[in-house]
PDB file of N, CA and C in Angstrom:
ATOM      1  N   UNK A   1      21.985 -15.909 -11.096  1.00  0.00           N
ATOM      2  CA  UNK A   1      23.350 -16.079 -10.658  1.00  0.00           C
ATOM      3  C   UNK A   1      24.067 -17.201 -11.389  1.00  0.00           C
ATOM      4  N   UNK A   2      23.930 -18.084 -12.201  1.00  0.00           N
ATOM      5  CA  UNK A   2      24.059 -19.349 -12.684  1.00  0.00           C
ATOM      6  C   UNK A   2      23.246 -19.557 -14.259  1.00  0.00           C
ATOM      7  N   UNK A   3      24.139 -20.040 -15.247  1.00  0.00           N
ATOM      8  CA  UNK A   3      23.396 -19.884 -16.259  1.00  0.00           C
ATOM      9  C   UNK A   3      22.886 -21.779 -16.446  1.00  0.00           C
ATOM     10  N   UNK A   4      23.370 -22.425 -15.487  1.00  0.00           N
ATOM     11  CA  UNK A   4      23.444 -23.870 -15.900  1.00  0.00           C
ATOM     12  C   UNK A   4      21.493 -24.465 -15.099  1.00  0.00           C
ATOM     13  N   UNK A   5      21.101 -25.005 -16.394  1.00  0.00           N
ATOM     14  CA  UNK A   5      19.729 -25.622 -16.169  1.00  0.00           C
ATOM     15  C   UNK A   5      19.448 -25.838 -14.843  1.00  0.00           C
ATOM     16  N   UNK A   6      20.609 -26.855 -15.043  1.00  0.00           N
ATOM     17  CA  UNK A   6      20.546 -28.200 -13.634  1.00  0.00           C
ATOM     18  C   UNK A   6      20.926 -27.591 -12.064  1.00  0.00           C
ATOM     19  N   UNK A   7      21.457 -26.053 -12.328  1.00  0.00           N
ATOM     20  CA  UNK A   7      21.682 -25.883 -11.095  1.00  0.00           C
ATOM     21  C   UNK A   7      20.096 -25.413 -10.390  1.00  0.00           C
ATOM     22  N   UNK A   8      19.323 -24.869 -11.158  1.00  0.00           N
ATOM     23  CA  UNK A   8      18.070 -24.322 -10.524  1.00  0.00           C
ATOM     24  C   UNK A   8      17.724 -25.142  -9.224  1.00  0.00           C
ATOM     25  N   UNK A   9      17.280 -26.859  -9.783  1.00  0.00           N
ATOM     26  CA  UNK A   9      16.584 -27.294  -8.425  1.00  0.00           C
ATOM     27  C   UNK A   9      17.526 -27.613  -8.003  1.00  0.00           C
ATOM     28  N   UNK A  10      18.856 -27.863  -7.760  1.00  0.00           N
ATOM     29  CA  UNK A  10      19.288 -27.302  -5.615  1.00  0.00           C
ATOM     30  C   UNK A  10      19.776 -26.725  -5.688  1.00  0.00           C
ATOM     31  N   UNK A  11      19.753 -25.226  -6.307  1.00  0.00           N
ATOM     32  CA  UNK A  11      19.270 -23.855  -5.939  1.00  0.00           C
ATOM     33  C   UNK A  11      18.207 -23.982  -4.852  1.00  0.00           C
ATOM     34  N   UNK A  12      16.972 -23.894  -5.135  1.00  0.00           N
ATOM     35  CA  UNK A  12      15.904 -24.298  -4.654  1.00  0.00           C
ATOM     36  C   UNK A  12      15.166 -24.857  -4.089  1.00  0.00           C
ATOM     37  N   UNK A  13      15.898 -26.253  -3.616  1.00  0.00           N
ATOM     38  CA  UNK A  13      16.395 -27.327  -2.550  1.00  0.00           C
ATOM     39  C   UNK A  13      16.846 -26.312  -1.185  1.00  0.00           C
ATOM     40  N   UNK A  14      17.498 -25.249  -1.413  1.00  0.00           N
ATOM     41  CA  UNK A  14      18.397 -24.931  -0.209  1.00  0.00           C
ATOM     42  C   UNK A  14      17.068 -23.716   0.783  1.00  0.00           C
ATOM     43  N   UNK A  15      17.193 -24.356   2.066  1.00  0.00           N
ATOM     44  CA  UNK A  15      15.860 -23.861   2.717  1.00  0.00           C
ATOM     45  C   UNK A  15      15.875 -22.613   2.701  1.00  0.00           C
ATOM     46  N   UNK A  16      17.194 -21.690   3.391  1.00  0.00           N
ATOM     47  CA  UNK A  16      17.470 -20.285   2.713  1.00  0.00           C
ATOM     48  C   UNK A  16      16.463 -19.890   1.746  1.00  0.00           C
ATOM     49  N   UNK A  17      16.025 -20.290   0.439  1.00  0.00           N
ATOM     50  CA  UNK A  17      15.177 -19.624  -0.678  1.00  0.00           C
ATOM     51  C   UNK A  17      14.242 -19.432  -0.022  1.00  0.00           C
ATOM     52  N   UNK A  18      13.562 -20.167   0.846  1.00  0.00           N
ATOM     53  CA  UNK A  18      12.277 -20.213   0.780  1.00  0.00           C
ATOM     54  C   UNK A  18      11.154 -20.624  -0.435  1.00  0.00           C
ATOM     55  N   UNK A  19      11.898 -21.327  -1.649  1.00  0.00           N
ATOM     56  CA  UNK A  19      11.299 -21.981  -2.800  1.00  0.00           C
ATOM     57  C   UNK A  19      10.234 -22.951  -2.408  1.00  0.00           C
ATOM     58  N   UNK A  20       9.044 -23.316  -3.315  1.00  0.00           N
ATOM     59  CA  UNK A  20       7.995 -24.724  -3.514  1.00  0.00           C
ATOM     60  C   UNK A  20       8.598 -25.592  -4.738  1.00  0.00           C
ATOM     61  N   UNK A  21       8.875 -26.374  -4.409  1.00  0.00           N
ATOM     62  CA  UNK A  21       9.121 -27.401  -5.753  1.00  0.00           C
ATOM     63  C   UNK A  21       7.752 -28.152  -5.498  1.00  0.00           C
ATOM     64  N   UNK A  22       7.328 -28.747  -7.161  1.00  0.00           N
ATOM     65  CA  UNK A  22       6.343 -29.206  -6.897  1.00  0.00           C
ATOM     66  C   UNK A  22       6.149 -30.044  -8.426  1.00  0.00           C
ATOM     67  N   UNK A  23       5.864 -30.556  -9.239  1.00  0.00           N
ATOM     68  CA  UNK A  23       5.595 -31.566 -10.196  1.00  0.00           C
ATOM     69  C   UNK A  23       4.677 -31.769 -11.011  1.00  0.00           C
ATOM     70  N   UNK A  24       4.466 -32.490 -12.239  1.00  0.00           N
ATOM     71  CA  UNK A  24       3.384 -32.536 -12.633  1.00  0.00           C
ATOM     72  C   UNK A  24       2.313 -33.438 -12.171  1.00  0.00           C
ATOM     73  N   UNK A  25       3.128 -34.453 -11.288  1.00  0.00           N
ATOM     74  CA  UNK A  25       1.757 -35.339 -10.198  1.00  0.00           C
ATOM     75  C   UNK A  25       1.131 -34.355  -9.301  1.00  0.00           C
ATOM     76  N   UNK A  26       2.077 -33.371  -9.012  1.00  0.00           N
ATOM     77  CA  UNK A  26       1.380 -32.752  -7.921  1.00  0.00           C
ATOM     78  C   UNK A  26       0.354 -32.174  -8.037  1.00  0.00           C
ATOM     79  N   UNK A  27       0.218 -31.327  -9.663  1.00  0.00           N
ATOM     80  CA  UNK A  27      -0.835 -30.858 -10.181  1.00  0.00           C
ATOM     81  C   UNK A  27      -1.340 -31.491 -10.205  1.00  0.00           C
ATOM     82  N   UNK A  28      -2.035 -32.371 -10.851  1.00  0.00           N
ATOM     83  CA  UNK A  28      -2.434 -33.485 -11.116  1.00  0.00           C
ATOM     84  C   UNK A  28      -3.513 -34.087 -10.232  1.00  0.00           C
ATOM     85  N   UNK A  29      -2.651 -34.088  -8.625  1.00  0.00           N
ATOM     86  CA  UNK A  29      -3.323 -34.068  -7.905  1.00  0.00           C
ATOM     87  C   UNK A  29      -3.976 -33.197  -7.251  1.00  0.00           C
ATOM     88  N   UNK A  30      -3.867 -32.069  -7.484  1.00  0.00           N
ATOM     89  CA  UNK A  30      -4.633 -30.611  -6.619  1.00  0.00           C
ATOM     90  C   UNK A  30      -4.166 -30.370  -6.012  1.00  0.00           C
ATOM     91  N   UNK A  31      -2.491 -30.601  -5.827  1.00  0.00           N
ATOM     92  CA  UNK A  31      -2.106 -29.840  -4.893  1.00  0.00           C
ATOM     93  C   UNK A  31      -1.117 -28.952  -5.078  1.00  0.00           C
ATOM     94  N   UNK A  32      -1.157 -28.123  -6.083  1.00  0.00           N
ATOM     95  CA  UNK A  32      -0.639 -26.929  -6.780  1.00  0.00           C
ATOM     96  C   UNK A  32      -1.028 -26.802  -8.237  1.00  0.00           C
ATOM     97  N   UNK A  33      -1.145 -25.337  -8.535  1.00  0.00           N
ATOM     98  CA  UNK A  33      -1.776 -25.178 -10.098  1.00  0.00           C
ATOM     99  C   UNK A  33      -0.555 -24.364 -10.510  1.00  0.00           C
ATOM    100  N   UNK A  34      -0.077 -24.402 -11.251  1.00  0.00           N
ATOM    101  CA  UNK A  34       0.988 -23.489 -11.933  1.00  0.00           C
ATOM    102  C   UNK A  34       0.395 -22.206 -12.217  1.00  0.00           C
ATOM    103  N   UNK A  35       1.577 -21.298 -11.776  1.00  0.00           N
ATOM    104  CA  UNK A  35       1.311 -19.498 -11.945  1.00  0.00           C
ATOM    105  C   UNK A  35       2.030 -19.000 -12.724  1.00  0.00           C
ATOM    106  N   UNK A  36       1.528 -17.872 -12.949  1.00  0.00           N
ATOM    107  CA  UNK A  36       2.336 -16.672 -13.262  1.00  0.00           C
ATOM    108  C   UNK A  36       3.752 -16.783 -12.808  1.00  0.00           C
ATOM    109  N   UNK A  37       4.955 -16.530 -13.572  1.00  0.00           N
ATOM    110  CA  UNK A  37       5.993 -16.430 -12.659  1.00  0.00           C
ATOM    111  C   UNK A  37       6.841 -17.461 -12.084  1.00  0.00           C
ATOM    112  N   UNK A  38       6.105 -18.907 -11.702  1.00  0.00           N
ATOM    113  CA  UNK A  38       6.924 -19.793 -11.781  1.00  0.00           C
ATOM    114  C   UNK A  38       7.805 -20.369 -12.554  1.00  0.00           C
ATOM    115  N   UNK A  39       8.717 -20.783 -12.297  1.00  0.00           N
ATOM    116  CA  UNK A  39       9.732 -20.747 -12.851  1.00  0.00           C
ATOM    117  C   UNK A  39       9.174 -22.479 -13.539  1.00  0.00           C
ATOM    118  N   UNK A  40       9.651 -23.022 -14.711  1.00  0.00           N
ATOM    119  CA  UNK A  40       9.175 -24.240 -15.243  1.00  0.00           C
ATOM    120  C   UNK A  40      10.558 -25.417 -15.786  1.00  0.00           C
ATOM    121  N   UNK A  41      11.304 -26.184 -15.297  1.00  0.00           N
ATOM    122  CA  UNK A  41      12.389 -26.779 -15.617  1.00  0.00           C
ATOM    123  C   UNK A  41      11.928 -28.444 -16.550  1.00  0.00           C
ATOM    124  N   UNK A  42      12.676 -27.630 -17.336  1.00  0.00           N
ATOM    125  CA  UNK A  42      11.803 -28.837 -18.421  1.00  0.00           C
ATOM    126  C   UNK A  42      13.072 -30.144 -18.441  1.00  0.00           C
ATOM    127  N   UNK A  43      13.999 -30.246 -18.069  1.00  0.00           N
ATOM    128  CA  UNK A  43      14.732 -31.549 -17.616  1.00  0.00           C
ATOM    129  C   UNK A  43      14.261 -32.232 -17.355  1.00  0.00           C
ATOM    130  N   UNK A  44      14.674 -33.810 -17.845  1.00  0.00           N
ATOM    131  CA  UNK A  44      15.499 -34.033 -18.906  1.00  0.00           C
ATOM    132  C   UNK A  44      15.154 -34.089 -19.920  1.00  0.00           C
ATOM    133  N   UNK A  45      14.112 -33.653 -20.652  1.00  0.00           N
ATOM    134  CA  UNK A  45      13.280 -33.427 -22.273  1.00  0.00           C
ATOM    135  C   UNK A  45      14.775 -32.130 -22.636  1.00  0.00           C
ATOM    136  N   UNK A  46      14.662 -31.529 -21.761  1.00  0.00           N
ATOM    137  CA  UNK A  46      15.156 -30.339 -22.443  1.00  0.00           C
ATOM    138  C   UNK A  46      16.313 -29.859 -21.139  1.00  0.00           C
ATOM    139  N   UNK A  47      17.503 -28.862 -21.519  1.00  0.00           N
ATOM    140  CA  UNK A  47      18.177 -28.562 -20.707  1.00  0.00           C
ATOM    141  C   UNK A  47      17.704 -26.496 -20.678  1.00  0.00           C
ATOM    142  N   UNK A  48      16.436 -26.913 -20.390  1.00  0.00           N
ATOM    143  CA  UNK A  48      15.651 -25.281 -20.533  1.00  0.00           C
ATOM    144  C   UNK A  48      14.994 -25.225 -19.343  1.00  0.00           C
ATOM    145  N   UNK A  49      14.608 -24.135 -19.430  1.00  0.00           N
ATOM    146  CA  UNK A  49      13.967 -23.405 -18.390  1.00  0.00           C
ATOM    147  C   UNK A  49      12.844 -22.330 -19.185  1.00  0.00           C
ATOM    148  N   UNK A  50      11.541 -21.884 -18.484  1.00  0.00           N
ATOM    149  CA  UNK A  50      10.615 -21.219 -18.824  1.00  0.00           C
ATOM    150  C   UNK A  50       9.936 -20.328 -17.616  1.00  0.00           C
ATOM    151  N   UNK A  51       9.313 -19.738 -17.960  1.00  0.00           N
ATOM    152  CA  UNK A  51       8.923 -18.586 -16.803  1.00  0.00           C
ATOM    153  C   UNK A  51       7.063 -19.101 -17.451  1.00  0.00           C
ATOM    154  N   UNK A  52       6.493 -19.671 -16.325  1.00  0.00           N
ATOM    155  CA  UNK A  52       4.556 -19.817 -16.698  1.00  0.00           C
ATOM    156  C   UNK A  52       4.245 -18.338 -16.731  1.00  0.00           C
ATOM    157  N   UNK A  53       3.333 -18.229 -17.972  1.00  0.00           N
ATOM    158  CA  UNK A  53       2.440 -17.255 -17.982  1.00  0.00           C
ATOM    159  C   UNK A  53       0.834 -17.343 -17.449  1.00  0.00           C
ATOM    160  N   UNK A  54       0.943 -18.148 -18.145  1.00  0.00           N
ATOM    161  CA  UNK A  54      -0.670 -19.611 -17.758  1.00  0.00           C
ATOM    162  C   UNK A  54      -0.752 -20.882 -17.794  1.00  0.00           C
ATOM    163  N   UNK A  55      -1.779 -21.099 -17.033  1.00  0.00           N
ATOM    164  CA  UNK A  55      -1.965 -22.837 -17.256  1.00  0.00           C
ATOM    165  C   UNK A  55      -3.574 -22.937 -17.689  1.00  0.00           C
ATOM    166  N   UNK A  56      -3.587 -23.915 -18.308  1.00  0.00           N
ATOM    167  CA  UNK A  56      -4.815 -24.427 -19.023  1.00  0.00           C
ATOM    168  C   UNK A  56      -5.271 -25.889 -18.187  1.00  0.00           C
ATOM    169  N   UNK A  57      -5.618 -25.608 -16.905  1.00  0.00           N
ATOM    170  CA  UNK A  57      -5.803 -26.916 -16.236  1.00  0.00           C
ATOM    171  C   UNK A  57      -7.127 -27.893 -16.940  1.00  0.00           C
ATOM    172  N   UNK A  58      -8.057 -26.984 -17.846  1.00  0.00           N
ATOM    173  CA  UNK A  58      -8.783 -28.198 -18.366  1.00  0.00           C
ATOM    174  C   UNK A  58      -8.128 -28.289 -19.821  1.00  0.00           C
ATOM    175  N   UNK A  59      -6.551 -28.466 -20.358  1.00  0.00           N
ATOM    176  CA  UNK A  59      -6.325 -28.826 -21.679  1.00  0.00           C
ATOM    177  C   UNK A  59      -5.070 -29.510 -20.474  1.00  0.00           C
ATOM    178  N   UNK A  60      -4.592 -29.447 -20.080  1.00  0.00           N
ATOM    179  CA  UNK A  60      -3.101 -29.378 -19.006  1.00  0.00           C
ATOM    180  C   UNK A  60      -2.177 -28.609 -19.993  1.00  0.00           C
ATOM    181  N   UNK A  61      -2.010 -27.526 -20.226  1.00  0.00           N
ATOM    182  CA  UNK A  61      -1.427 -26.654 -21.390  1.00  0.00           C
ATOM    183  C   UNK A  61      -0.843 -26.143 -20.375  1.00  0.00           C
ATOM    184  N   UNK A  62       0.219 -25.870 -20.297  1.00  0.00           N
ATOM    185  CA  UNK A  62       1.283 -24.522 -19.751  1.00  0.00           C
ATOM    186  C   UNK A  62       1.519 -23.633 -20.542  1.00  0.00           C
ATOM    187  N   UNK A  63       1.641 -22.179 -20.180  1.00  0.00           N
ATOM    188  CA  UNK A  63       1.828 -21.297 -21.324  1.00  0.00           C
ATOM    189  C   UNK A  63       3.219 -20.630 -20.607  1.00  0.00           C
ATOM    190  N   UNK A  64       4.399 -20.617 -21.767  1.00  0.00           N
ATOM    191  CA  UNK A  64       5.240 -19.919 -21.014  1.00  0.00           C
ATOM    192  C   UNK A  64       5.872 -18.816 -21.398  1.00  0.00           C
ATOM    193  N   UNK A  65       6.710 -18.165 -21.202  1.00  0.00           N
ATOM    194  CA  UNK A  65       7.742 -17.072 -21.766  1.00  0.00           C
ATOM    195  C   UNK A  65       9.233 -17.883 -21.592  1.00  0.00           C
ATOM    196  N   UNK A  66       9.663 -18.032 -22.915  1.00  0.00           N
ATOM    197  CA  UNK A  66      10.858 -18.575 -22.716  1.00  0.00           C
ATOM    198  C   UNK A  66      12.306 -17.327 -23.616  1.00  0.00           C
ATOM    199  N   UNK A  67      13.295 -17.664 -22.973  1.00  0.00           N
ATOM    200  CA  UNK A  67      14.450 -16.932 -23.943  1.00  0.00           C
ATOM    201  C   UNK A  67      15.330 -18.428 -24.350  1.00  0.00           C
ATOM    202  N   UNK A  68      16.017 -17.957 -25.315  1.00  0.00           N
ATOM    203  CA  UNK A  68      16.960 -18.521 -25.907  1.00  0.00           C
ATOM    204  C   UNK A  68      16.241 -19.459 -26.919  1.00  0.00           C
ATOM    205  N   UNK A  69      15.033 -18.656 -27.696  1.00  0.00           N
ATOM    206  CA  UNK A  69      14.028 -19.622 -28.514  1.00  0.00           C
ATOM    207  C   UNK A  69      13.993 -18.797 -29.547  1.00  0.00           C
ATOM    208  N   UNK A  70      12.871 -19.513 -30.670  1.00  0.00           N
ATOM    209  CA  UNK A  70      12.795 -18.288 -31.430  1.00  0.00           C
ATOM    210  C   UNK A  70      10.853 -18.915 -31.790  1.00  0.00           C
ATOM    211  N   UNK A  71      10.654 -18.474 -32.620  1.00  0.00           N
ATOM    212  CA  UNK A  71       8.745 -18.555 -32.877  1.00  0.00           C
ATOM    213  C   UNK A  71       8.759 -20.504 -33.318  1.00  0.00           C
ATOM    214  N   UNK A  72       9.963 -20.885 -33.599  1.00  0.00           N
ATOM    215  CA  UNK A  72       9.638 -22.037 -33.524  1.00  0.00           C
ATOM    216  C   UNK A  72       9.781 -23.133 -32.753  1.00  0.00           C
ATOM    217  N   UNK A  73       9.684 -22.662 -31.511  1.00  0.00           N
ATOM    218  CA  UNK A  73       9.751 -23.208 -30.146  1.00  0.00           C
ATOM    219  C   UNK A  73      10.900 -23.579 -30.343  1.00  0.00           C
ATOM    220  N   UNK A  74      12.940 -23.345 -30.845  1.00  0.00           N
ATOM    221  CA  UNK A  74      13.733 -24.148 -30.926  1.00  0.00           C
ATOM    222  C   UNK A  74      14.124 -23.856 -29.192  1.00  0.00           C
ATOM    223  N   UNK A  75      14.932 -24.204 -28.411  1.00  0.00           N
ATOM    224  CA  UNK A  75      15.646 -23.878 -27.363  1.00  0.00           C
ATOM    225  C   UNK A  75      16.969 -23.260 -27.992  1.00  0.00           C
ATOM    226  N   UNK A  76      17.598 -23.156 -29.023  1.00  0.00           N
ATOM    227  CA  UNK A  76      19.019 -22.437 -29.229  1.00  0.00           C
ATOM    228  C   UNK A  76      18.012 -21.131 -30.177  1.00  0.00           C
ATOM    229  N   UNK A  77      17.915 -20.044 -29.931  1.00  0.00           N
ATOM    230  CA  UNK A  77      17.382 -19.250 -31.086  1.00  0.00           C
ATOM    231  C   UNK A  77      17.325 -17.773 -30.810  1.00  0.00           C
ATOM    232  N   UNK A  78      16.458 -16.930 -31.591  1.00  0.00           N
ATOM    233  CA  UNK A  78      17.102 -15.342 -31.113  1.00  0.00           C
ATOM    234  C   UNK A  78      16.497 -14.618 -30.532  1.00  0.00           C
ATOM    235  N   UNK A  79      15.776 -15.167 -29.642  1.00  0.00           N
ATOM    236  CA  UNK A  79      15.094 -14.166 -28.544  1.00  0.00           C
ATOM    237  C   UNK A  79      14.231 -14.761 -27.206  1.00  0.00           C
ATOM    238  N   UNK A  80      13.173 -13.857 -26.873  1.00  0.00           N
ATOM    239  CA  UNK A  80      12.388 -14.488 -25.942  1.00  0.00           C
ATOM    240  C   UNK A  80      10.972 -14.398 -26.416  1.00  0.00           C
ATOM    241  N   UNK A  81      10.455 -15.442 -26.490  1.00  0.00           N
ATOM    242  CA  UNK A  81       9.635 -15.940 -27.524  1.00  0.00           C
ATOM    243  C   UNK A  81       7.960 -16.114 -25.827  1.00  0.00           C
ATOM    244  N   UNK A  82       6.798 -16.798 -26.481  1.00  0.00           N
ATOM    245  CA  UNK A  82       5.606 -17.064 -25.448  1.00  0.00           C
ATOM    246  C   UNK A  82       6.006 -18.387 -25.992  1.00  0.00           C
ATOM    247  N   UNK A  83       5.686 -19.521 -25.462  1.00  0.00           N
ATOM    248  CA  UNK A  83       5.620 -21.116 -25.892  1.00  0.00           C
ATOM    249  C   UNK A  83       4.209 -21.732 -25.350  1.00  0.00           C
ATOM    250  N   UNK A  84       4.096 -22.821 -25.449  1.00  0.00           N
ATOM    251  CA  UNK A  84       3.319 -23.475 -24.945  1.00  0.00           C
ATOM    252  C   UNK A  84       3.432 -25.317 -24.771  1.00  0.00           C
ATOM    253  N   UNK A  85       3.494 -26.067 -23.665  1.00  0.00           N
ATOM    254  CA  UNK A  85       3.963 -27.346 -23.421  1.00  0.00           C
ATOM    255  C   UNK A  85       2.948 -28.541 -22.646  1.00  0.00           C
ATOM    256  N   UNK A  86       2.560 -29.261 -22.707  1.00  0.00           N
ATOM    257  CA  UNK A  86       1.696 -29.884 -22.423  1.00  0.00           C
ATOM    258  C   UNK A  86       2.082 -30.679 -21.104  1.00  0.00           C
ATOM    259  N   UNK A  87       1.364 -30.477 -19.908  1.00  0.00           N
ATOM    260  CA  UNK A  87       1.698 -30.430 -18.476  1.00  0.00           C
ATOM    261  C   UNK A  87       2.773 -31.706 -18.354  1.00  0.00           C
ATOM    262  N   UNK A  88       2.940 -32.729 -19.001  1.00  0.00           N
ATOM    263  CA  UNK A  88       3.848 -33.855 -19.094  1.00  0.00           C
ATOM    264  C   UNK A  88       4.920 -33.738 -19.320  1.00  0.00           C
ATOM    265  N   UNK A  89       5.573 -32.395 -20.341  1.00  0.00           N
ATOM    266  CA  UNK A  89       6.766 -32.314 -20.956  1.00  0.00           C
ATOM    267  C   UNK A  89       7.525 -31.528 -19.533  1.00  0.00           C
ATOM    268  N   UNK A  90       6.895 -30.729 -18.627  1.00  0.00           N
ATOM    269  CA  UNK A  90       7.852 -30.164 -17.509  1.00  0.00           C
ATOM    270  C   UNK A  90       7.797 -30.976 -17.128  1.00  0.00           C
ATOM    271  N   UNK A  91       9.648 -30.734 -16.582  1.00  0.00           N
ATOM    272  CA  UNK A  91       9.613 -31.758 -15.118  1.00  0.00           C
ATOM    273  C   UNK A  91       9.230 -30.963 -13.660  1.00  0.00           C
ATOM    274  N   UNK A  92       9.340 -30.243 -13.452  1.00  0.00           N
ATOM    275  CA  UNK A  92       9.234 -29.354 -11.892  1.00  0.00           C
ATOM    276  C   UNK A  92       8.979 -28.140 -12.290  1.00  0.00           C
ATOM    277  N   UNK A  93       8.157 -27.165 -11.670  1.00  0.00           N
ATOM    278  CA  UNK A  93       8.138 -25.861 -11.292  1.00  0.00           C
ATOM    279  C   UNK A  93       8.466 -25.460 -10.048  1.00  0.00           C
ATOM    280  N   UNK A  94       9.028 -24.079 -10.258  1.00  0.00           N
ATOM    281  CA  UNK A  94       9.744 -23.651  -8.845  1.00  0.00           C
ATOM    282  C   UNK A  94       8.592 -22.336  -8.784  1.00  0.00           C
ATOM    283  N   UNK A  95       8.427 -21.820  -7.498  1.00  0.00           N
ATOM    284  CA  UNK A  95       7.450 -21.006  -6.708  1.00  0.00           C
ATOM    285  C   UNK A  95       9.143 -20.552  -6.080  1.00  0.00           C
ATOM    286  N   UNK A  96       9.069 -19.265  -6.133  1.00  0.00           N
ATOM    287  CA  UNK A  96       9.990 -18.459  -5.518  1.00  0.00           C
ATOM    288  C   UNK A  96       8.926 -17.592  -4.386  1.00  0.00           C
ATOM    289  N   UNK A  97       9.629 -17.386  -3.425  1.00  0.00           N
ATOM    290  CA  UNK A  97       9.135 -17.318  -2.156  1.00  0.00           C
ATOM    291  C   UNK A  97       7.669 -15.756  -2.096  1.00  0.00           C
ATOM    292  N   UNK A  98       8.215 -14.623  -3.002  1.00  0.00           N
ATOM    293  CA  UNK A  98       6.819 -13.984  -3.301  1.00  0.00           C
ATOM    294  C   UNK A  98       5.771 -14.267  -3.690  1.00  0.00           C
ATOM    295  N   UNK A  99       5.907 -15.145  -4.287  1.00  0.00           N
ATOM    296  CA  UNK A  99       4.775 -16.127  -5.090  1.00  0.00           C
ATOM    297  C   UNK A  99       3.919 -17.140  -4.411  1.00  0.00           C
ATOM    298  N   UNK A 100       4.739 -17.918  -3.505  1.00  0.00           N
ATOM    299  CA  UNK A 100       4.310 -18.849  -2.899  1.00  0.00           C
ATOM    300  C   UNK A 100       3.130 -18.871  -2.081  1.00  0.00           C
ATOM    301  N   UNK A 101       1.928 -19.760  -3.128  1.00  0.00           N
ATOM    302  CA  UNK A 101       0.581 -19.699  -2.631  1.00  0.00           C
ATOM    303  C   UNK A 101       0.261 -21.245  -3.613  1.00  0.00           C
ATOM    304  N   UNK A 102      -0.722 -22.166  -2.380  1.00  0.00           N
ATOM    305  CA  UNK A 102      -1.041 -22.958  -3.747  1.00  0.00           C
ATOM    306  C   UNK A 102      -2.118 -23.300  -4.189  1.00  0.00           C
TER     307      UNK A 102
END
């Protein structure tokens, strides 16, 4: 509904969703592993967004599907590309409410 980065988390903030926000401490600490499907907001490194494919909890590797990239991980580029980011560079993942398991 919104093409702007920053609106995602309070999007997702609003109890209505039924969203998990959750962090890279949180991983960190065991108390969520990144999925399939979550949504990945890489602010303020980046004004992007990524969809996890996988996580590499013994490298902390995220694997994602991103658009508006191209094979050289740019964020302005011509398609939707797989990436990969090292659990530090996201700032938050969002768990949309089908998903939500942790």
């Amino acid at each position: 509904r919104f093409p702007a980065v920053a609106e995602w988390l309070p999007w997702a903030r609003l109890p209505e969703t039924g969203c998990v926000i959750f962090t890279p401490a949180d991983v960190k600490l065991g108390k969520y592993t990144p999925a399939a499907g979550d949504v990945v907001v890489f602010l303020p490194h980046l004004s992007h967004i990524g969809i996890v494919d996988r996580y590499e909890a013994a490298d902390h590797v995220v694997h994602t599907i991103e658009g508006n990239t191209n094979a050289a991980g740019s964020r302005d580029g011509d398609g939707v590309w797989p990436s990969r980011h090292i659990l530090g560079f996201c700032s938050s993942f969002i768990r949309v409410p089908s998903l939500a398991h942790a």
